[in-house]
PDB file of N, CA and C in Angstrom:
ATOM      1  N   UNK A   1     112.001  85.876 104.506  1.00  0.00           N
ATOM      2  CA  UNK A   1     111.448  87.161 104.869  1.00  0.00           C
ATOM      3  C   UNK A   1     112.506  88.241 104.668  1.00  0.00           C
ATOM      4  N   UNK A   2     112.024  89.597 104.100  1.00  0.00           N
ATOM      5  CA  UNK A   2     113.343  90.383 103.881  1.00  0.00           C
ATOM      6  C   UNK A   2     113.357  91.355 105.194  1.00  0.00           C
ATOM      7  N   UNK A   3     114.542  91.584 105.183  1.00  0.00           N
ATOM      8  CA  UNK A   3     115.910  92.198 106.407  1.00  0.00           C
ATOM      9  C   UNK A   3     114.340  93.534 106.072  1.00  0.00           C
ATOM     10  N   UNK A   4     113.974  94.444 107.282  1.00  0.00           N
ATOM     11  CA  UNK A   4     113.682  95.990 107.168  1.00  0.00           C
ATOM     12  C   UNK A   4     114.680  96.797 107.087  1.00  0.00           C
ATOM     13  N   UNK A   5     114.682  97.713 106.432  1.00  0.00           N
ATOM     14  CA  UNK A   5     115.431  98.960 106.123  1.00  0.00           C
ATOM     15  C   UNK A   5     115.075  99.977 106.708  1.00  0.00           C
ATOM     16  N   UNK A   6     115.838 100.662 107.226  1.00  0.00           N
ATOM     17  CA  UNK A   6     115.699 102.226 107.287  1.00  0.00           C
ATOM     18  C   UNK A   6     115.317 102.989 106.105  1.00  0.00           C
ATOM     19  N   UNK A   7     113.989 104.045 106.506  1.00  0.00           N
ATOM     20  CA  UNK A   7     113.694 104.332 105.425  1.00  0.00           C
ATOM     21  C   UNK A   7     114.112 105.514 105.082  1.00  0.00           C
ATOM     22  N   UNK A   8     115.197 105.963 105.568  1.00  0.00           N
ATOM     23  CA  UNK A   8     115.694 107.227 105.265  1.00  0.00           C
ATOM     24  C   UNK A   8     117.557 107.221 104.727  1.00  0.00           C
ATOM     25  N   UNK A   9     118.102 106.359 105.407  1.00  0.00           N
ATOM     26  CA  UNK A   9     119.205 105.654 105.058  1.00  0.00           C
ATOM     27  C   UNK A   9     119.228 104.231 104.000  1.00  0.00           C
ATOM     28  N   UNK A  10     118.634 103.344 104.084  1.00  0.00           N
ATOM     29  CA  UNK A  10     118.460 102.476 103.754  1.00  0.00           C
ATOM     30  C   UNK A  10     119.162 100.849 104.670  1.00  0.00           C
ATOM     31  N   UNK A  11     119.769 101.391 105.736  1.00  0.00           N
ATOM     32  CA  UNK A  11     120.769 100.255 106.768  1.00  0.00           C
ATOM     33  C   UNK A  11     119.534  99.329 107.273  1.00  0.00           C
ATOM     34  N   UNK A  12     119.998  97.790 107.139  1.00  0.00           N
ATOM     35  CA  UNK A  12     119.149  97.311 107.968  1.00  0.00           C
ATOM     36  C   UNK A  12     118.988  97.217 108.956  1.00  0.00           C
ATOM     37  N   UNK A  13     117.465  97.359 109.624  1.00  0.00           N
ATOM     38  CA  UNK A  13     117.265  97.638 111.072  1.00  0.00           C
ATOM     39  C   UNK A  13     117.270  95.929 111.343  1.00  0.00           C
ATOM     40  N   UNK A  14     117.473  95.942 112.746  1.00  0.00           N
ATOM     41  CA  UNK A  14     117.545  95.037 113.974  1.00  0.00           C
ATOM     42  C   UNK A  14     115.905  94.945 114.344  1.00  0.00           C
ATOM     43  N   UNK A  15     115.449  93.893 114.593  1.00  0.00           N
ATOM     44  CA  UNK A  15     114.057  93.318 114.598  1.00  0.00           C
ATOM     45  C   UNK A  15     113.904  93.218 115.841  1.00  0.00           C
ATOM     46  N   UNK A  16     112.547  94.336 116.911  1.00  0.00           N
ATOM     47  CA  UNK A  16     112.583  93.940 118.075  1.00  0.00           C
ATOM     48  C   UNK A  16     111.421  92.806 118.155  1.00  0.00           C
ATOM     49  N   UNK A  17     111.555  92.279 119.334  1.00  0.00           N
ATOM     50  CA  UNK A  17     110.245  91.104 119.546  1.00  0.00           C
ATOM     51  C   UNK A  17     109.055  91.747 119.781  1.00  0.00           C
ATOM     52  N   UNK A  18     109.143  93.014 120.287  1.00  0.00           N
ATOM     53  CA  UNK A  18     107.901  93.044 120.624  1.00  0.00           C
ATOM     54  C   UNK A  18     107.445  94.868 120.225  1.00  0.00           C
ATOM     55  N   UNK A  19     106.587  95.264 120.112  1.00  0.00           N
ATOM     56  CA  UNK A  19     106.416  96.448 119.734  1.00  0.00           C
ATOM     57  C   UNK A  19     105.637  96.675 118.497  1.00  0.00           C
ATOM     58  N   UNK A  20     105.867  98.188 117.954  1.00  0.00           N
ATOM     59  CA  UNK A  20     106.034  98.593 116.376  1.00  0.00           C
ATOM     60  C   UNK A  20     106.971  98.555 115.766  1.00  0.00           C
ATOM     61  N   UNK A  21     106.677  98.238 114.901  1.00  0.00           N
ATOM     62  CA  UNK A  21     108.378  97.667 114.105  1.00  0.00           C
ATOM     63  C   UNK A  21     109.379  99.364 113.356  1.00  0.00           C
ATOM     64  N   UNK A  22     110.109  99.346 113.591  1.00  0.00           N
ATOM     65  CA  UNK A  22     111.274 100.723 113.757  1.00  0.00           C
ATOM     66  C   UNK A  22     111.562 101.155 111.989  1.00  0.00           C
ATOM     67  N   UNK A  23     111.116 102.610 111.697  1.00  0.00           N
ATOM     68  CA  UNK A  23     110.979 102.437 110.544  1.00  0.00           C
ATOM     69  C   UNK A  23     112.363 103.552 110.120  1.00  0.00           C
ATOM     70  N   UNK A  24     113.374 104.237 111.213  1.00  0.00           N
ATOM     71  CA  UNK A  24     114.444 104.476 111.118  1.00  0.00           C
ATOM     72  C   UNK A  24     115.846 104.140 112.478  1.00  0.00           C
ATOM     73  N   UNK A  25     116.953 103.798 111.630  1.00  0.00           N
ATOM     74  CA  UNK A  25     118.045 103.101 112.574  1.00  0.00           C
ATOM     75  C   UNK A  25     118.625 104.432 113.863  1.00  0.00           C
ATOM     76  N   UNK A  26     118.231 105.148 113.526  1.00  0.00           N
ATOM     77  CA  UNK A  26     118.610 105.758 114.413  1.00  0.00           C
ATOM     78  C   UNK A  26     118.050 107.330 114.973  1.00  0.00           C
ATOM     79  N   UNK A  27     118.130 108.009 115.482  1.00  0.00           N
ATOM     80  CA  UNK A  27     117.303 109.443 115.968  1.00  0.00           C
ATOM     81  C   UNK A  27     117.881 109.997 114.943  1.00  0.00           C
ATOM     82  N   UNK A  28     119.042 110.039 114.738  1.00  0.00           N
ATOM     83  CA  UNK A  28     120.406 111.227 113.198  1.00  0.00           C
ATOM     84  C   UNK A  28     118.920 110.750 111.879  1.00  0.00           C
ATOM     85  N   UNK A  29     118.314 110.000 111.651  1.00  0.00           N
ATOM     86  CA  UNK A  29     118.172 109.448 110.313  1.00  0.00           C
ATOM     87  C   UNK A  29     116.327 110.122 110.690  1.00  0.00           C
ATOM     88  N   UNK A  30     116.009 109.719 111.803  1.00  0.00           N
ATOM     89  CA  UNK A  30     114.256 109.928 112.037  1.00  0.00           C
ATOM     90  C   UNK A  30     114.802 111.623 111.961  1.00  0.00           C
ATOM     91  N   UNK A  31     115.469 112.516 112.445  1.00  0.00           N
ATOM     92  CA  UNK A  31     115.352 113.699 112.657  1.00  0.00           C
ATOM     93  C   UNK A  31     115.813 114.066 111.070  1.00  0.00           C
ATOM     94  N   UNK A  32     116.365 113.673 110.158  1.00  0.00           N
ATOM     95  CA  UNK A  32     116.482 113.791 108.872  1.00  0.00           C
ATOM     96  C   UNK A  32     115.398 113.920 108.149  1.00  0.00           C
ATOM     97  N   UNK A  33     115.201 112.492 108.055  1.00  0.00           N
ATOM     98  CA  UNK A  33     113.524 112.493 107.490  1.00  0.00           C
ATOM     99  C   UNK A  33     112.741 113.528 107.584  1.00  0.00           C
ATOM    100  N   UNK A  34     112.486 113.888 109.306  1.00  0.00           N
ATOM    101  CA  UNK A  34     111.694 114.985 109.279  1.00  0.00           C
ATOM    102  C   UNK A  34     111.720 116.200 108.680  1.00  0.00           C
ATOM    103  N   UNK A  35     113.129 116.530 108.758  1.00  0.00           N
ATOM    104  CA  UNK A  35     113.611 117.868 107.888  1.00  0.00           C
ATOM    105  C   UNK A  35     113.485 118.092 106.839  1.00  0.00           C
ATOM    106  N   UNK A  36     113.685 116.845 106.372  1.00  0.00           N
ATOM    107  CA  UNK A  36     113.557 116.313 104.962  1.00  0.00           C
ATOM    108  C   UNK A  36     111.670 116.506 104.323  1.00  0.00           C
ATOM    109  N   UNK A  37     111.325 116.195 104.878  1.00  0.00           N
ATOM    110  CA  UNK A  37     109.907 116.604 104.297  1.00  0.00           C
ATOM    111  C   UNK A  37     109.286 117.497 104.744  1.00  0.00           C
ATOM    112  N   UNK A  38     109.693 118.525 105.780  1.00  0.00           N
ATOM    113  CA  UNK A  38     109.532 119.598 105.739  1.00  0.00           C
ATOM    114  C   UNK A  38     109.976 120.887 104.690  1.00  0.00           C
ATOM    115  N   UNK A  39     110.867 120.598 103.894  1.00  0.00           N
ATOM    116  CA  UNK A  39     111.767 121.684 102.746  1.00  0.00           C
ATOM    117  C   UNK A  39     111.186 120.839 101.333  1.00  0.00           C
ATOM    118  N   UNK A  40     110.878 119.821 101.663  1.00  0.00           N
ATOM    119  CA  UNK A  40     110.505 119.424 100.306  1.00  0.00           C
ATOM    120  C   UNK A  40     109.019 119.735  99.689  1.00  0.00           C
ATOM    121  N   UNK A  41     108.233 119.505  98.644  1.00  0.00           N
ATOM    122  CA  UNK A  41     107.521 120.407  98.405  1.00  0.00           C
ATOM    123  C   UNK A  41     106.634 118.527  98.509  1.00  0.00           C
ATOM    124  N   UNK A  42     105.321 118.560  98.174  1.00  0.00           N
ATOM    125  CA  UNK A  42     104.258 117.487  98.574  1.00  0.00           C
ATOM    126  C   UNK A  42     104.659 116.959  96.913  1.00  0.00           C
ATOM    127  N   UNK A  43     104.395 115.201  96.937  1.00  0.00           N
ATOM    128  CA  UNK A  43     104.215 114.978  95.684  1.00  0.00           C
ATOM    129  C   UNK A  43     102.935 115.508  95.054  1.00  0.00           C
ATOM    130  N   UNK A  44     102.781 115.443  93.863  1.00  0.00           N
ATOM    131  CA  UNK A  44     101.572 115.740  93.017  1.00  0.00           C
ATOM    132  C   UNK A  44     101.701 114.803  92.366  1.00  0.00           C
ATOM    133  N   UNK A  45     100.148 114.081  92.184  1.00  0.00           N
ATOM    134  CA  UNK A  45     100.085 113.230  90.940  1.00  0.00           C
ATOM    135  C   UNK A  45      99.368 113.772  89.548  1.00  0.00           C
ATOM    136  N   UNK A  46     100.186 113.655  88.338  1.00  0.00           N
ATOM    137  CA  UNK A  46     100.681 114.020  87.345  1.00  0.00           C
ATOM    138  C   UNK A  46      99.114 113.487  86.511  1.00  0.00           C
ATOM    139  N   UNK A  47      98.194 114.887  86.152  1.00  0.00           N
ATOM    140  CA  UNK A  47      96.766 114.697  85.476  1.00  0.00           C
ATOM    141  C   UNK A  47      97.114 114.710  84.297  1.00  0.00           C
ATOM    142  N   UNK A  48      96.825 113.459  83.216  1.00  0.00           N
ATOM    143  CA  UNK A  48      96.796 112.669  82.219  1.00  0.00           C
ATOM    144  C   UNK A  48      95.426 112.758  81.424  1.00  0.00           C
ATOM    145  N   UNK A  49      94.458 113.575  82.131  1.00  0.00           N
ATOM    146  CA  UNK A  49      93.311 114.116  81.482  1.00  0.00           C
ATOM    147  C   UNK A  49      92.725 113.065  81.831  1.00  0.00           C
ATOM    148  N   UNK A  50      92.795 112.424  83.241  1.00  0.00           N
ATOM    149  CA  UNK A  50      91.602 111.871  83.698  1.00  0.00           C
ATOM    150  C   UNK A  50      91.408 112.024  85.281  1.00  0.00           C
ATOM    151  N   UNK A  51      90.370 111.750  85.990  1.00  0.00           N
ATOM    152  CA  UNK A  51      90.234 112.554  87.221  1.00  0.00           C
ATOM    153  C   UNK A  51      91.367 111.318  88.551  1.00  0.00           C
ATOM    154  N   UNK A  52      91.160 110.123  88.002  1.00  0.00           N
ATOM    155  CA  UNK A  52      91.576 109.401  88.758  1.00  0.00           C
ATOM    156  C   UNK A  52      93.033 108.588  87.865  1.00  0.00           C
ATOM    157  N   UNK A  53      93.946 108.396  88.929  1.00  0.00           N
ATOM    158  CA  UNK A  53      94.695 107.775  87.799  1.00  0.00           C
ATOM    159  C   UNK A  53      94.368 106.166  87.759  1.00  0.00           C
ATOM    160  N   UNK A  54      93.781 106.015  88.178  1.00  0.00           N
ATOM    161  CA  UNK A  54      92.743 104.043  88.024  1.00  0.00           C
ATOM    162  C   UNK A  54      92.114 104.257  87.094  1.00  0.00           C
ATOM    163  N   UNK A  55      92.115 105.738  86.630  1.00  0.00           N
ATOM    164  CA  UNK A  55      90.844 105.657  85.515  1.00  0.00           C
ATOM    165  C   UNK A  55      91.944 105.557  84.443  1.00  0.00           C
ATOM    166  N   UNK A  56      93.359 105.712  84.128  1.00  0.00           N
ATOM    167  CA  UNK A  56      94.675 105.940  83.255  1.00  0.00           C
ATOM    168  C   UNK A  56      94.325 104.771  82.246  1.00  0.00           C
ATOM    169  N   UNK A  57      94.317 104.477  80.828  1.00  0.00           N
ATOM    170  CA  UNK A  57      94.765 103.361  80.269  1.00  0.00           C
ATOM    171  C   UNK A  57      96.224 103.050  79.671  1.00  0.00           C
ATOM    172  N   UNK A  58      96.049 102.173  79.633  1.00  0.00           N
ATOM    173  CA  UNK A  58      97.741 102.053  78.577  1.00  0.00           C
ATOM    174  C   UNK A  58      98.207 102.986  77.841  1.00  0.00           C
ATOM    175  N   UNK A  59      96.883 102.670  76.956  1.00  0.00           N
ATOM    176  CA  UNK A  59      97.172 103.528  75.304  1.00  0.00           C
ATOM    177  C   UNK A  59      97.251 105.200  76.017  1.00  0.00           C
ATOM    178  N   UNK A  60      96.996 105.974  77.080  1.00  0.00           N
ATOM    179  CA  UNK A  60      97.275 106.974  77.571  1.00  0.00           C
ATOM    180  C   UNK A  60      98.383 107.479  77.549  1.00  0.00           C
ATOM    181  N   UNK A  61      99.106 106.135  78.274  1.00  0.00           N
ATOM    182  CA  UNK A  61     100.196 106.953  78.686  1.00  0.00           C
ATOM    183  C   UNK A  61     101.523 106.716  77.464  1.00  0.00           C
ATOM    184  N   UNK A  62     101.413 105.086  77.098  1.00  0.00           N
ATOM    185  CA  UNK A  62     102.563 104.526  76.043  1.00  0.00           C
ATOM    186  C   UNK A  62     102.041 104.682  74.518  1.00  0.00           C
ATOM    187  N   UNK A  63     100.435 105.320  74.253  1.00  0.00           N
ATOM    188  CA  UNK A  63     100.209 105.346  72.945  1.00  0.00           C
ATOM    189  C   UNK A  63      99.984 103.978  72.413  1.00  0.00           C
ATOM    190  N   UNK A  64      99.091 104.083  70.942  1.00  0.00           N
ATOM    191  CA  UNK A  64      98.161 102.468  71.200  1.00  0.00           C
ATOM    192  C   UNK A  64      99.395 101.540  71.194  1.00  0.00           C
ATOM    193  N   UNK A  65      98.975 100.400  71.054  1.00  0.00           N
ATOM    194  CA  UNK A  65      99.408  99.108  71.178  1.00  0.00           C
ATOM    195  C   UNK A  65      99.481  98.287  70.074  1.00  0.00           C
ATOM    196  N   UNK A  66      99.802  97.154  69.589  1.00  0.00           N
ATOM    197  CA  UNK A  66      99.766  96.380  68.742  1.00  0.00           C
ATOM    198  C   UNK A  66      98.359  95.586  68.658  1.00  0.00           C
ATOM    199  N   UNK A  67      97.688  95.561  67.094  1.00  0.00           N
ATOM    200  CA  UNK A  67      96.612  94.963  67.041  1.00  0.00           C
ATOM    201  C   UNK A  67      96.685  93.121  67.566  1.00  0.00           C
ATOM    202  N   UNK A  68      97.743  92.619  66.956  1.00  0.00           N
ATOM    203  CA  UNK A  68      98.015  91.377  67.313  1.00  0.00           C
ATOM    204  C   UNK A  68      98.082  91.373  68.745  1.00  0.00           C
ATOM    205  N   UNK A  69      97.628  90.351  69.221  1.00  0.00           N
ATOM    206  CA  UNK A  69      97.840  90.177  71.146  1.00  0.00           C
ATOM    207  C   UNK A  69      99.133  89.617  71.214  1.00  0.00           C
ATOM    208  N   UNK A  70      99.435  88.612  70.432  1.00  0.00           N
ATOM    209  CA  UNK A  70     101.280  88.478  70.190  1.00  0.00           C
ATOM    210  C   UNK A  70     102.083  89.665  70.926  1.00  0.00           C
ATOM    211  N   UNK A  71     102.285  90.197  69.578  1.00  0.00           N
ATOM    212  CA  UNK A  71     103.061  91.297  69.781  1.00  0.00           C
ATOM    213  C   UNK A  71     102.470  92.098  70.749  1.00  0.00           C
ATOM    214  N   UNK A  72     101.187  92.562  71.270  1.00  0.00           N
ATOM    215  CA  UNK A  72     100.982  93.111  72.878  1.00  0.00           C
ATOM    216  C   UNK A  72     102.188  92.853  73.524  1.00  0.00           C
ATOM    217  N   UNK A  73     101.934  91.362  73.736  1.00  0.00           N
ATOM    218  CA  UNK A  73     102.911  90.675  74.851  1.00  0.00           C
ATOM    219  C   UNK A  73     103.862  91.180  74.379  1.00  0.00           C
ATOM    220  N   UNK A  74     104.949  90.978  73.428  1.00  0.00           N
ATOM    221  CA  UNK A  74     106.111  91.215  73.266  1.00  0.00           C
ATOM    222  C   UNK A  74     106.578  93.102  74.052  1.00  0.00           C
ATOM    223  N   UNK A  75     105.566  93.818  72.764  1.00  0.00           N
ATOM    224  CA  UNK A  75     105.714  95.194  73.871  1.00  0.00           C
ATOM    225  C   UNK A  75     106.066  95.291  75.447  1.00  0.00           C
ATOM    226  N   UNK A  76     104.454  94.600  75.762  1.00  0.00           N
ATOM    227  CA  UNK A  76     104.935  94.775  77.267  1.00  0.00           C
ATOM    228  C   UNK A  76     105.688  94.345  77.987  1.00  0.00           C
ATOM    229  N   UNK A  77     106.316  93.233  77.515  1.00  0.00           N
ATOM    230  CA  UNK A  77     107.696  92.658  77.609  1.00  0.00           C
ATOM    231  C   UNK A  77     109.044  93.728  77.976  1.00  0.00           C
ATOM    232  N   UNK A  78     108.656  94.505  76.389  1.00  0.00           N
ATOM    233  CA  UNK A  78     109.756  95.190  76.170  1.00  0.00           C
ATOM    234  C   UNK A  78     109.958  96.413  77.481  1.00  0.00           C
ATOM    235  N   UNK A  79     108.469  96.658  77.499  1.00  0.00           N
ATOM    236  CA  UNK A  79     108.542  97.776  78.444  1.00  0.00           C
ATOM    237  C   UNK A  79     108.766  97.847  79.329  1.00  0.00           C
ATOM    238  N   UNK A  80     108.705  96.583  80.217  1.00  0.00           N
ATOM    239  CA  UNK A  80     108.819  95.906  81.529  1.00  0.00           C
ATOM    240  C   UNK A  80     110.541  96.057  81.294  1.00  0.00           C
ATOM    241  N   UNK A  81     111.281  95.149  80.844  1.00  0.00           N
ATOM    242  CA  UNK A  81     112.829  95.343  80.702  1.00  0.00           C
ATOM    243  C   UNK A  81     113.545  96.882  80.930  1.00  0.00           C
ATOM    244  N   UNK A  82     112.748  97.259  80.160  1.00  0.00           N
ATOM    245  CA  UNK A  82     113.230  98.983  79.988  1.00  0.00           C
ATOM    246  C   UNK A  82     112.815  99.528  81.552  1.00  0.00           C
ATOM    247  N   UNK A  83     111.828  99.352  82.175  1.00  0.00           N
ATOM    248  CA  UNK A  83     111.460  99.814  83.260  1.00  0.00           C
ATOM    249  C   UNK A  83     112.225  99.135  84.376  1.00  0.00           C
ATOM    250  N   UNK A  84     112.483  97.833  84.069  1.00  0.00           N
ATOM    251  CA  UNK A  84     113.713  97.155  85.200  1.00  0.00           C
ATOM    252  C   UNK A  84     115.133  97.946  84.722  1.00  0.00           C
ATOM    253  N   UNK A  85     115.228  98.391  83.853  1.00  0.00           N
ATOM    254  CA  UNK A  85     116.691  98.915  83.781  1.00  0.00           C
ATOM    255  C   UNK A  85     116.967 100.292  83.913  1.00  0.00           C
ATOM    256  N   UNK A  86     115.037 101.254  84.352  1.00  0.00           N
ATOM    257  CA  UNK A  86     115.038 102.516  84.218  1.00  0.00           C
ATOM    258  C   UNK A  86     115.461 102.471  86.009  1.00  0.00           C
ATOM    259  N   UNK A  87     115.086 101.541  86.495  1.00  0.00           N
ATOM    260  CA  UNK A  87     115.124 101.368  87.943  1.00  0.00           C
ATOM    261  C   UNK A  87     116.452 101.117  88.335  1.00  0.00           C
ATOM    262  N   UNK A  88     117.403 100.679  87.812  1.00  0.00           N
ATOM    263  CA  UNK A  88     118.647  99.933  88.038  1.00  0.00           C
ATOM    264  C   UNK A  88     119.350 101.460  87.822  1.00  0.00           C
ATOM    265  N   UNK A  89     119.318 102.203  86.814  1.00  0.00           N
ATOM    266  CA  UNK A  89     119.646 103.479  86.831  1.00  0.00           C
ATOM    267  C   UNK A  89     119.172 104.413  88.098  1.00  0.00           C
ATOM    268  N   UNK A  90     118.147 103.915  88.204  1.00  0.00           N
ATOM    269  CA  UNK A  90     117.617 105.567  89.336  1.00  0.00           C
ATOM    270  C   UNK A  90     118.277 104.952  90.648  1.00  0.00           C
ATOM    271  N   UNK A  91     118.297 103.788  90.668  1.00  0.00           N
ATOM    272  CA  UNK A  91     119.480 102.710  92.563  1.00  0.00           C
ATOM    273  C   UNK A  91     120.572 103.587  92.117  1.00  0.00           C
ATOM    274  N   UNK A  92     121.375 103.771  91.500  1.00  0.00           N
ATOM    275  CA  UNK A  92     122.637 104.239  91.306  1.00  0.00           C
ATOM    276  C   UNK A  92     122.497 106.051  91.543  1.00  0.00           C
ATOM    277  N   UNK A  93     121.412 106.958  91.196  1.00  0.00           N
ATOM    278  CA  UNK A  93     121.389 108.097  91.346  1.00  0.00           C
ATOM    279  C   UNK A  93     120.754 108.713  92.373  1.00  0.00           C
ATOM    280  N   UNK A  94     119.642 107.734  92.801  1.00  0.00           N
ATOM    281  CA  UNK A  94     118.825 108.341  93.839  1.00  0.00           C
ATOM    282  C   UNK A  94     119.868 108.423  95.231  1.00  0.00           C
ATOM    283  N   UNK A  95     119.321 109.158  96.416  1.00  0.00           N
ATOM    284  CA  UNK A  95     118.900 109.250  97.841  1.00  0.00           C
ATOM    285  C   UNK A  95     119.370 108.245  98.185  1.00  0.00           C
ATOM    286  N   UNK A  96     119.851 107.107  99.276  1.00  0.00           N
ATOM    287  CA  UNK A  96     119.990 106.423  99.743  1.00  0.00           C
ATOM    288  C   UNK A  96     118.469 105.576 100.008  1.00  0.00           C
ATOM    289  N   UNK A  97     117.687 106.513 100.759  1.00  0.00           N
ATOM    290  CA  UNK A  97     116.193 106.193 101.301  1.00  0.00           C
ATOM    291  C   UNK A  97     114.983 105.519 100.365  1.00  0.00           C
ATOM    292  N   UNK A  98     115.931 106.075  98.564  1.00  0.00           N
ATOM    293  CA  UNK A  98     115.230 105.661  97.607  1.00  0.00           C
ATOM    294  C   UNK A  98     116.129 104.110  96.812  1.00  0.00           C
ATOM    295  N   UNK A  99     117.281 104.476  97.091  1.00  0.00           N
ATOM    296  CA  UNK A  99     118.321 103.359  95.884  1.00  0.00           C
ATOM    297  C   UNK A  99     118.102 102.205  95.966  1.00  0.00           C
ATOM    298  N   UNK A 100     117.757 101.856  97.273  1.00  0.00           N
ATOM    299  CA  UNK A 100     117.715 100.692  97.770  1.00  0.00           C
ATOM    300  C   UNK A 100     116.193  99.984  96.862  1.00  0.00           C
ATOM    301  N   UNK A 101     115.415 100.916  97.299  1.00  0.00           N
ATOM    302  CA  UNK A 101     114.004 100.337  96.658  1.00  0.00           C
ATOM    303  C   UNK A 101     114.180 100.152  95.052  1.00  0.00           C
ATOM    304  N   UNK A 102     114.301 101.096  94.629  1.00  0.00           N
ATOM    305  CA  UNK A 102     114.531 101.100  93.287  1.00  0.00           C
ATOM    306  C   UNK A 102     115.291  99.711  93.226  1.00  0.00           C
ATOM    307  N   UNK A 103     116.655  99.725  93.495  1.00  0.00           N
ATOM    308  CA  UNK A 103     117.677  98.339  93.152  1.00  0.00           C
ATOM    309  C   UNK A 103     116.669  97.132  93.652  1.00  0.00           C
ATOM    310  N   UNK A 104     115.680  97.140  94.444  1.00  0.00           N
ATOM    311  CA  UNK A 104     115.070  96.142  94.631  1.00  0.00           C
ATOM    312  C   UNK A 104     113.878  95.777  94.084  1.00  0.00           C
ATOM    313  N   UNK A 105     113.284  96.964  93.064  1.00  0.00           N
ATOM    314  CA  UNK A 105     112.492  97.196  92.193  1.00  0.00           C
ATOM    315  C   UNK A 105     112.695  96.130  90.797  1.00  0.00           C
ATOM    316  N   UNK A 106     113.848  97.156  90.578  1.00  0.00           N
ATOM    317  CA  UNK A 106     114.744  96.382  89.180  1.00  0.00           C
ATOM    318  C   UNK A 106     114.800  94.794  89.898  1.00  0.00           C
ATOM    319  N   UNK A 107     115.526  94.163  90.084  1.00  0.00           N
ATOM    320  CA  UNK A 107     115.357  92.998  91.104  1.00  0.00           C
ATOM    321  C   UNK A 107     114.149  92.107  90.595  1.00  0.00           C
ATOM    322  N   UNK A 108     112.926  92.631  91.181  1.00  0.00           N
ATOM    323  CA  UNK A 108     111.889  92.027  90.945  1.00  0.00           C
ATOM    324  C   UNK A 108     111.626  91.951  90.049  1.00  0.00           C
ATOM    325  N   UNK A 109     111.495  93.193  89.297  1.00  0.00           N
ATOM    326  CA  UNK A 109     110.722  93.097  87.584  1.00  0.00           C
ATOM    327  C   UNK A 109     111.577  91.977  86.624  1.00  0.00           C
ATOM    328  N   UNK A 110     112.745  92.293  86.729  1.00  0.00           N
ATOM    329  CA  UNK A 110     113.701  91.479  86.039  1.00  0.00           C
ATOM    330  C   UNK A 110     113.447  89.878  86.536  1.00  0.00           C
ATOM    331  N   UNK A 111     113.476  89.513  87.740  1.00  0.00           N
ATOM    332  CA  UNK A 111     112.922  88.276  87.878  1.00  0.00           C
ATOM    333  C   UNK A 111     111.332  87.527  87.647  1.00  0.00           C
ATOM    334  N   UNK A 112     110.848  88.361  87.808  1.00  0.00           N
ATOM    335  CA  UNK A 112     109.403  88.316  87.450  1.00  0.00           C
ATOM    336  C   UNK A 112     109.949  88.040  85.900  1.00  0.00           C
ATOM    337  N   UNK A 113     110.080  88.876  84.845  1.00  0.00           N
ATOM    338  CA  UNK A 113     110.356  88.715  83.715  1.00  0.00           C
ATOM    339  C   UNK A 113     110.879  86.712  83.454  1.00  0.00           C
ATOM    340  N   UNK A 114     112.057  86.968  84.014  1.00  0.00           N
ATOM    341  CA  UNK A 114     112.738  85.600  83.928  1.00  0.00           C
ATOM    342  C   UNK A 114     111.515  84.490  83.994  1.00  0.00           C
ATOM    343  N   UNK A 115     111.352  84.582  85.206  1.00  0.00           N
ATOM    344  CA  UNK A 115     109.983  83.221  85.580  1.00  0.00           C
ATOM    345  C   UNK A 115     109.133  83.131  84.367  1.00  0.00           C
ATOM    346  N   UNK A 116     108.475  84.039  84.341  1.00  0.00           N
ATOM    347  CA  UNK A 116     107.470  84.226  83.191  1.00  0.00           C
ATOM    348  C   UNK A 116     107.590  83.726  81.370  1.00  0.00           C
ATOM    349  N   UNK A 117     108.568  84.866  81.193  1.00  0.00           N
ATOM    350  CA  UNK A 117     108.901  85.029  79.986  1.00  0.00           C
ATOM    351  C   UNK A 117     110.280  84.591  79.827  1.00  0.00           C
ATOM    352  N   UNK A 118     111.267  83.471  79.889  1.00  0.00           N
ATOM    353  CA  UNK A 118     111.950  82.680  79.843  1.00  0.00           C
ATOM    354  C   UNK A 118     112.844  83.586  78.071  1.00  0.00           C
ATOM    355  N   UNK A 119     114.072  84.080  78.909  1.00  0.00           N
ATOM    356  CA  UNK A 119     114.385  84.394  77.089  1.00  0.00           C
ATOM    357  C   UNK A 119     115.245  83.144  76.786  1.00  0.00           C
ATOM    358  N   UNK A 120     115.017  83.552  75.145  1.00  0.00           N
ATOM    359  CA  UNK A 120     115.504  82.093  74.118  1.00  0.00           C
ATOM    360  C   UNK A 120     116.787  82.183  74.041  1.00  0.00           C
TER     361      UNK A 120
END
């Protein structure tokens, strides 16, 4: 089971027995947060010329694909790598509140990759 984090620091929190589970280590980090999304502006999700982004396809966003299903795979292969290493970059630049996820992002994809797609 993984350690919880603070989601504003990233430190792992201490697990109580009983309660709601503590989603910052300390009042300095919850009173951050708050400030913190008070000055910041709301995300927006980014219209791709469709109303929903469930409605998004591939070929939308990465442009078509390979006719062979082969090479599909290989692409999305490729893209997956690139996206574990776009993540391994943003752990190193982001926020604290974010690095962590990201580095644990990259993490996954990259292992996911491994299991799966075994390189030669």
């Amino acid at each position: 089971m993984l350690t919880p984090h603070c989601v504003e620091c990233g430190e792992p929190l201490d697990k109580k027995s009983t309660g709601r589970p503590r989603l910052y280590c300390s009042n300095r980090c919850r009173l951050r947060a708050q400030r913190r999304r008070k000055s910041e502006p709301a995300y927006r999700v980014i219209d791709a010329g469709a109303a929903d982004v469930g409605e998004l396809d591939v070929s939308d966003v990465l442009g078509p694909t390979s006719a062979d299903p082969d090479e599909a795979v290989v692409e999305s292969i490729v893209l997956a790598r690139s996206a574990a290493a776009s993540f391994g970059v943003s752990a190193e630049r982001a926020r604290p509140q974010l690095s962590w996820r990201c580095e644990k992002m990259a993490e996954h994809i990259a292992a996911g990759l491994t299991r799966y797609f075994k390189p030669r």
